[in-house]
N, C-alpha and C. Protein backbone atom coordinates (compact mmCIF):
# COMPACT_ATOMS: atom_id res chain seq x y z
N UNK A 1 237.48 78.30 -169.29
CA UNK A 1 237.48 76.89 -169.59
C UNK A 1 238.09 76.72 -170.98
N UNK A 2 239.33 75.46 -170.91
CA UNK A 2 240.08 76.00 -172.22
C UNK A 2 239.59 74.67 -173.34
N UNK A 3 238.75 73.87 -172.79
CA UNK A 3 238.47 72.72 -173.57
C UNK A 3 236.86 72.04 -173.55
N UNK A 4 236.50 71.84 -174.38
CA UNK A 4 234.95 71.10 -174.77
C UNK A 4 235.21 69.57 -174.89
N UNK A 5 234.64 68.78 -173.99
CA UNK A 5 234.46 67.32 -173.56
C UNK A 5 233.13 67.24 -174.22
N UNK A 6 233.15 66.12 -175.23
CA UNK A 6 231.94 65.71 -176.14
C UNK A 6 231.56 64.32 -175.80
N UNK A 7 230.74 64.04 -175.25
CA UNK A 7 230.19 62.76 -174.88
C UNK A 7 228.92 62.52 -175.97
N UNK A 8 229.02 61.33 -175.84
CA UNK A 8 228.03 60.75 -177.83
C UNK A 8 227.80 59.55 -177.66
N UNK A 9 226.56 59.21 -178.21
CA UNK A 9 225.76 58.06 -178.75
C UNK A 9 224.95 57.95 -179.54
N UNK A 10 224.44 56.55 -180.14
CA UNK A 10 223.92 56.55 -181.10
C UNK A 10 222.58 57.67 -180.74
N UNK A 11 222.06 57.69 -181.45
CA UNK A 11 220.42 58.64 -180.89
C UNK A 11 219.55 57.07 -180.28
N UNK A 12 219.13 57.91 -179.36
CA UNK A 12 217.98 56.68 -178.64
C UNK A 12 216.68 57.23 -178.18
N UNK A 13 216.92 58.02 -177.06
CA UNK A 13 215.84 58.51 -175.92
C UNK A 13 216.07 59.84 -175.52
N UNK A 14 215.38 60.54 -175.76
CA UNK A 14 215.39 62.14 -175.61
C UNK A 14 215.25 62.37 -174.20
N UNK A 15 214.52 61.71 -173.60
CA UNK A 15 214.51 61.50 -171.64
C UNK A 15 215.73 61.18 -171.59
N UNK A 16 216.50 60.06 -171.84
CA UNK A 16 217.46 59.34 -171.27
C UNK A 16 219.07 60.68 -171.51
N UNK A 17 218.80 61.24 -172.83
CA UNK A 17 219.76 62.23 -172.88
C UNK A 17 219.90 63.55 -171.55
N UNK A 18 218.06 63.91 -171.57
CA UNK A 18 218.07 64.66 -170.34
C UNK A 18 218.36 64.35 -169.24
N UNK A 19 217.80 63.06 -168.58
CA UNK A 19 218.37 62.72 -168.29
C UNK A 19 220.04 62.45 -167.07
N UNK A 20 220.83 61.76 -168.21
CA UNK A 20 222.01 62.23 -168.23
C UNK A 20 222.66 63.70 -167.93
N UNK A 21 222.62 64.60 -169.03
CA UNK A 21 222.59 66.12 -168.90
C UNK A 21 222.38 66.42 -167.44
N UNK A 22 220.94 66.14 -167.03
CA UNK A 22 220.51 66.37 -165.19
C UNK A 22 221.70 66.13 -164.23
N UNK A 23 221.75 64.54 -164.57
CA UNK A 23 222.89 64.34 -163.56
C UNK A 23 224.11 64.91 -163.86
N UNK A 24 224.79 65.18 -164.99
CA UNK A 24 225.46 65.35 -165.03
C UNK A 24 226.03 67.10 -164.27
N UNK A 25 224.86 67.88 -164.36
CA UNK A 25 224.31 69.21 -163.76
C UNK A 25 225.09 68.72 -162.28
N UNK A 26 224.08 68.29 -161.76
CA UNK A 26 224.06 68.01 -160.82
C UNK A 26 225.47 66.91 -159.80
N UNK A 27 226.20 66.53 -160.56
CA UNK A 27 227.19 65.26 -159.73
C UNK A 27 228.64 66.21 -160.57
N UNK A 28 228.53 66.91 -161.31
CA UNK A 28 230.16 67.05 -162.00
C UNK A 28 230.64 68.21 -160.83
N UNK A 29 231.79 68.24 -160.35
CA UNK A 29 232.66 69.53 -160.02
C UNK A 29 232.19 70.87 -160.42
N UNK A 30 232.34 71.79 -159.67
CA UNK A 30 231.69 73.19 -160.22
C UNK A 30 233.11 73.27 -160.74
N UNK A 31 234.05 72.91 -161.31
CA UNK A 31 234.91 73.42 -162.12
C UNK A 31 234.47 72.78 -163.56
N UNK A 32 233.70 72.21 -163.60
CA UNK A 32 233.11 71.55 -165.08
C UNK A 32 232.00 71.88 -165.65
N UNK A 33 232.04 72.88 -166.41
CA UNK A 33 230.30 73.23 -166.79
C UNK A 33 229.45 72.43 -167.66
N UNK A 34 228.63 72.06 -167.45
CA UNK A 34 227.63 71.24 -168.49
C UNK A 34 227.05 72.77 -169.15
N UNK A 35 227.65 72.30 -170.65
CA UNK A 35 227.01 73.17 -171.95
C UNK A 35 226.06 72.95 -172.69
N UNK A 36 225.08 71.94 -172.61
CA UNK A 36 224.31 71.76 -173.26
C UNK A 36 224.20 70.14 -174.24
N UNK A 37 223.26 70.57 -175.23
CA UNK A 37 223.17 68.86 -175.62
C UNK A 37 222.30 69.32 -177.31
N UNK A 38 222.98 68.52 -178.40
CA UNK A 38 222.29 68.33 -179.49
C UNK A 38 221.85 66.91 -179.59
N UNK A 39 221.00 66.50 -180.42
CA UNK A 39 220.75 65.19 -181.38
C UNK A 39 220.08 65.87 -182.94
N UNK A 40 221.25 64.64 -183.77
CA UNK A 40 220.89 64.53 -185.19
C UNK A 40 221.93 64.14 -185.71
N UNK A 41 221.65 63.48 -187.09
CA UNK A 41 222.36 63.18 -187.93
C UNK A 41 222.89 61.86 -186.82
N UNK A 42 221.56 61.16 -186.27
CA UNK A 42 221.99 59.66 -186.23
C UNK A 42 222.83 59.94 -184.24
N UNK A 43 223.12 60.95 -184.17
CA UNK A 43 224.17 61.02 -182.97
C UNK A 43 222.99 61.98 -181.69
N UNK A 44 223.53 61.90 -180.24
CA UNK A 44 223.01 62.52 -179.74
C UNK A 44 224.33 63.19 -178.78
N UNK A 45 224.60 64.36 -178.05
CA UNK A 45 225.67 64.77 -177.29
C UNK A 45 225.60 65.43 -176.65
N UNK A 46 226.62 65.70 -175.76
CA UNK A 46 226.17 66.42 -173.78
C UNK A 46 227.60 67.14 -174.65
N UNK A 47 227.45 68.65 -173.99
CA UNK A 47 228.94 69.05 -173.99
C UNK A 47 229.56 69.57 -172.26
N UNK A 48 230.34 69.79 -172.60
CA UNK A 48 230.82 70.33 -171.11
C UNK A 48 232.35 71.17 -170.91
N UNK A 49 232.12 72.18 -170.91
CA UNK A 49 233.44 73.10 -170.70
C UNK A 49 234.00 72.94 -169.74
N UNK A 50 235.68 72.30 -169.70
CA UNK A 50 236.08 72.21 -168.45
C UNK A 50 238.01 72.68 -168.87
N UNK A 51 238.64 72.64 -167.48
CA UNK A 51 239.79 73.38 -167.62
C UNK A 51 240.95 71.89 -167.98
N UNK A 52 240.24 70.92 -167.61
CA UNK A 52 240.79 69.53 -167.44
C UNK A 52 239.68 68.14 -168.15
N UNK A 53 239.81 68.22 -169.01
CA UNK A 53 239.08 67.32 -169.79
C UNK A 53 238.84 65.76 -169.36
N UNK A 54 239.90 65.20 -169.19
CA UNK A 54 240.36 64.02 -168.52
C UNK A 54 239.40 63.87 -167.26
N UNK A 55 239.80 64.20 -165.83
CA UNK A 55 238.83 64.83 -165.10
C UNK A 55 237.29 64.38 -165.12
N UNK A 56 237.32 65.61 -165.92
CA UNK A 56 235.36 65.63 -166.75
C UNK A 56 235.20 64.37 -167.07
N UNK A 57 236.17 64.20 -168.27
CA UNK A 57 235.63 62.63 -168.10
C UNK A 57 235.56 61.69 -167.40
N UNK A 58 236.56 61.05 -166.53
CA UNK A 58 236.39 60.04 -165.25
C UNK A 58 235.46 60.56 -164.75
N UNK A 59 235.02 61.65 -164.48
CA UNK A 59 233.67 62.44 -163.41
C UNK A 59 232.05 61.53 -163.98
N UNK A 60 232.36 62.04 -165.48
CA UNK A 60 231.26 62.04 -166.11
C UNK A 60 230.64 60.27 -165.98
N UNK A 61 232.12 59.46 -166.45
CA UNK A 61 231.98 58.05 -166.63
C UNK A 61 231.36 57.49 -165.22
N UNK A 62 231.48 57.58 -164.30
CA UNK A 62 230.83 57.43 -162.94
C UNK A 62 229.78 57.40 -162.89
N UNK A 63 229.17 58.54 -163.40
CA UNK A 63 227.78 59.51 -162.97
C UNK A 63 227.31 58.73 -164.09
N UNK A 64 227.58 58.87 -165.45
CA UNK A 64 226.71 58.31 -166.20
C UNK A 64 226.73 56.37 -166.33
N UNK A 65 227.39 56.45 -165.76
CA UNK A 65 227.48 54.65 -165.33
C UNK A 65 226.35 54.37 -164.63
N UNK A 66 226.59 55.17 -163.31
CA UNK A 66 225.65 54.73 -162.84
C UNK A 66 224.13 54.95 -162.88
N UNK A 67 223.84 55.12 -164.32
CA UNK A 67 223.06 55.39 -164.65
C UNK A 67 222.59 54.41 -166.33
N UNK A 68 223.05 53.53 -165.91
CA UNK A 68 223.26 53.00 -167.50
C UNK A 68 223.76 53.08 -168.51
N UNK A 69 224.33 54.78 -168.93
CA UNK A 69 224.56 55.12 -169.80
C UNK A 69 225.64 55.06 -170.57
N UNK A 70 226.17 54.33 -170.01
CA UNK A 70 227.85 54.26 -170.79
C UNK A 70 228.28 53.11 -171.78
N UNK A 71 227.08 52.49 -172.06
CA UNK A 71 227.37 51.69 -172.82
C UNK A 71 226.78 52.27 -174.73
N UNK A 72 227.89 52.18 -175.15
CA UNK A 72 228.05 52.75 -176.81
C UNK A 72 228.37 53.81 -176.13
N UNK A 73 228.92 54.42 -175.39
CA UNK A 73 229.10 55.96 -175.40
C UNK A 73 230.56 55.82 -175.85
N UNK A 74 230.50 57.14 -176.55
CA UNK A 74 231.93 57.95 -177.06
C UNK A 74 232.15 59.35 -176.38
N UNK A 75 233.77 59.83 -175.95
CA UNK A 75 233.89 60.56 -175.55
C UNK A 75 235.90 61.22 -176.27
N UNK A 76 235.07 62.42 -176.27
CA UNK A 76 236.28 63.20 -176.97
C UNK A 76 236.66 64.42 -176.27
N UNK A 77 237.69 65.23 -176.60
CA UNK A 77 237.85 66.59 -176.23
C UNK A 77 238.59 67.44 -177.53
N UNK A 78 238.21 68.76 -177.38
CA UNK A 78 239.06 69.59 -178.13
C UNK A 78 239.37 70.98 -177.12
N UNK A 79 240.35 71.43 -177.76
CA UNK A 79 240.07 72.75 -177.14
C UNK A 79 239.12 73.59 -177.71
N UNK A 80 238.49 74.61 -176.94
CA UNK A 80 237.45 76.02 -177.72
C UNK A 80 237.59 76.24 -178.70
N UNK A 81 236.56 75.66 -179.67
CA UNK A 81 237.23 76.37 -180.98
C UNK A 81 237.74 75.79 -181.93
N UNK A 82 238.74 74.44 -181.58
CA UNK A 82 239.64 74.53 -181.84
C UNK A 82 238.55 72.67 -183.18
N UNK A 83 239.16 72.22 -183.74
CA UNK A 83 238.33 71.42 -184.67
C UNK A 83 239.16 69.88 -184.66
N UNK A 84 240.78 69.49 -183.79
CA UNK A 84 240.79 68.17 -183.52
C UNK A 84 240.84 67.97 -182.51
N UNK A 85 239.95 66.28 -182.22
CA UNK A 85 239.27 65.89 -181.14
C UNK A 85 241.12 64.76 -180.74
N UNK A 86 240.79 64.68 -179.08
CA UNK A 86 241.66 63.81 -178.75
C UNK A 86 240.54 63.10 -178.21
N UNK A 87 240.63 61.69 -178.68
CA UNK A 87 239.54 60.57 -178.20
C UNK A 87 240.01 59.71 -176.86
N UNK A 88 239.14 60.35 -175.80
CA UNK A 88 239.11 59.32 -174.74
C UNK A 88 238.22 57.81 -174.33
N UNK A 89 237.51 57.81 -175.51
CA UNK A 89 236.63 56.85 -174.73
C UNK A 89 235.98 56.19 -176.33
N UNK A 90 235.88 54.76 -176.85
CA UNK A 90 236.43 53.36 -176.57
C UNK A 90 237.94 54.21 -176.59
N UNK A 91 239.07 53.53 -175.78
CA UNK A 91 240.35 53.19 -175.74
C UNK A 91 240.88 52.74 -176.93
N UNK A 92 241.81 53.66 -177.79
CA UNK A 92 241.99 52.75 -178.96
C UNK A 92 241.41 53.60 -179.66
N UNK A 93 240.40 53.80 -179.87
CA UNK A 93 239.40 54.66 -180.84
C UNK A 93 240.49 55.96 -181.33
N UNK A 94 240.18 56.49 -182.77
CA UNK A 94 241.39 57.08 -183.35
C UNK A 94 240.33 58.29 -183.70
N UNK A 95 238.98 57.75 -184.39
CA UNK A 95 237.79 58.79 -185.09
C UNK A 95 236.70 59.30 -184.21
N UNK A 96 236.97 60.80 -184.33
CA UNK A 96 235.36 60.88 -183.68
C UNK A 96 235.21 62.39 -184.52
N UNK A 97 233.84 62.49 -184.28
CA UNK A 97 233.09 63.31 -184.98
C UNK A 97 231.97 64.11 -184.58
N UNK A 98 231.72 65.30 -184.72
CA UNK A 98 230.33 65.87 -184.71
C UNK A 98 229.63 66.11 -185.18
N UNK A 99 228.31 65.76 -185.82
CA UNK A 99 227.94 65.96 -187.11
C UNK A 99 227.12 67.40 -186.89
């Protein structure tokens, strides 16, 4: 998997992150791995290793739609490793960050 898809929001609900994460387990492509999830520093985030970032994301935006969750969400990608994000999600959006 050559790229990390960072999905983000403000911090809210530690259920609602799991949540998410669950479904996301559960509804993404077995070509998309769900990596796990931090909160702090104000932010909370799902990661997900996938070969196609883009993808992951339309996948993800679905699943977590239909689930409420997409509202304030931010979504980015980088490659492994690698430290600049290409921002998919608000449209427009230039900054994103991990704290």
């Amino acid at each position: 998997m050559r790229y990390q898809l960072i999905l983000q929001w403000p911090v809210a609900d530690y259920d609602a992150l799991e949540a998410g994460e669950n479904a996301l387990v559960d509804g993404l492509d077995p070509t998309h791995e769900v990596d796990g999830h931090d909160i702090g520093s104000g932010e909370m985030n799902i990661f997900v290793l996938t070969g196609d970032p883009v993808a992951a994301f339309q996948s993800a935006q679905r699943i977590l739609g239909a689930l409420g969750m997409w509202l304030d969400a931010r979504a980015a990608f980088r490659p492994v490793g690698g430290s600049e994000f290409t921002v998919l999600w608000p449209e427009g959006a230039a900054d994103f960050r991990v704290v």
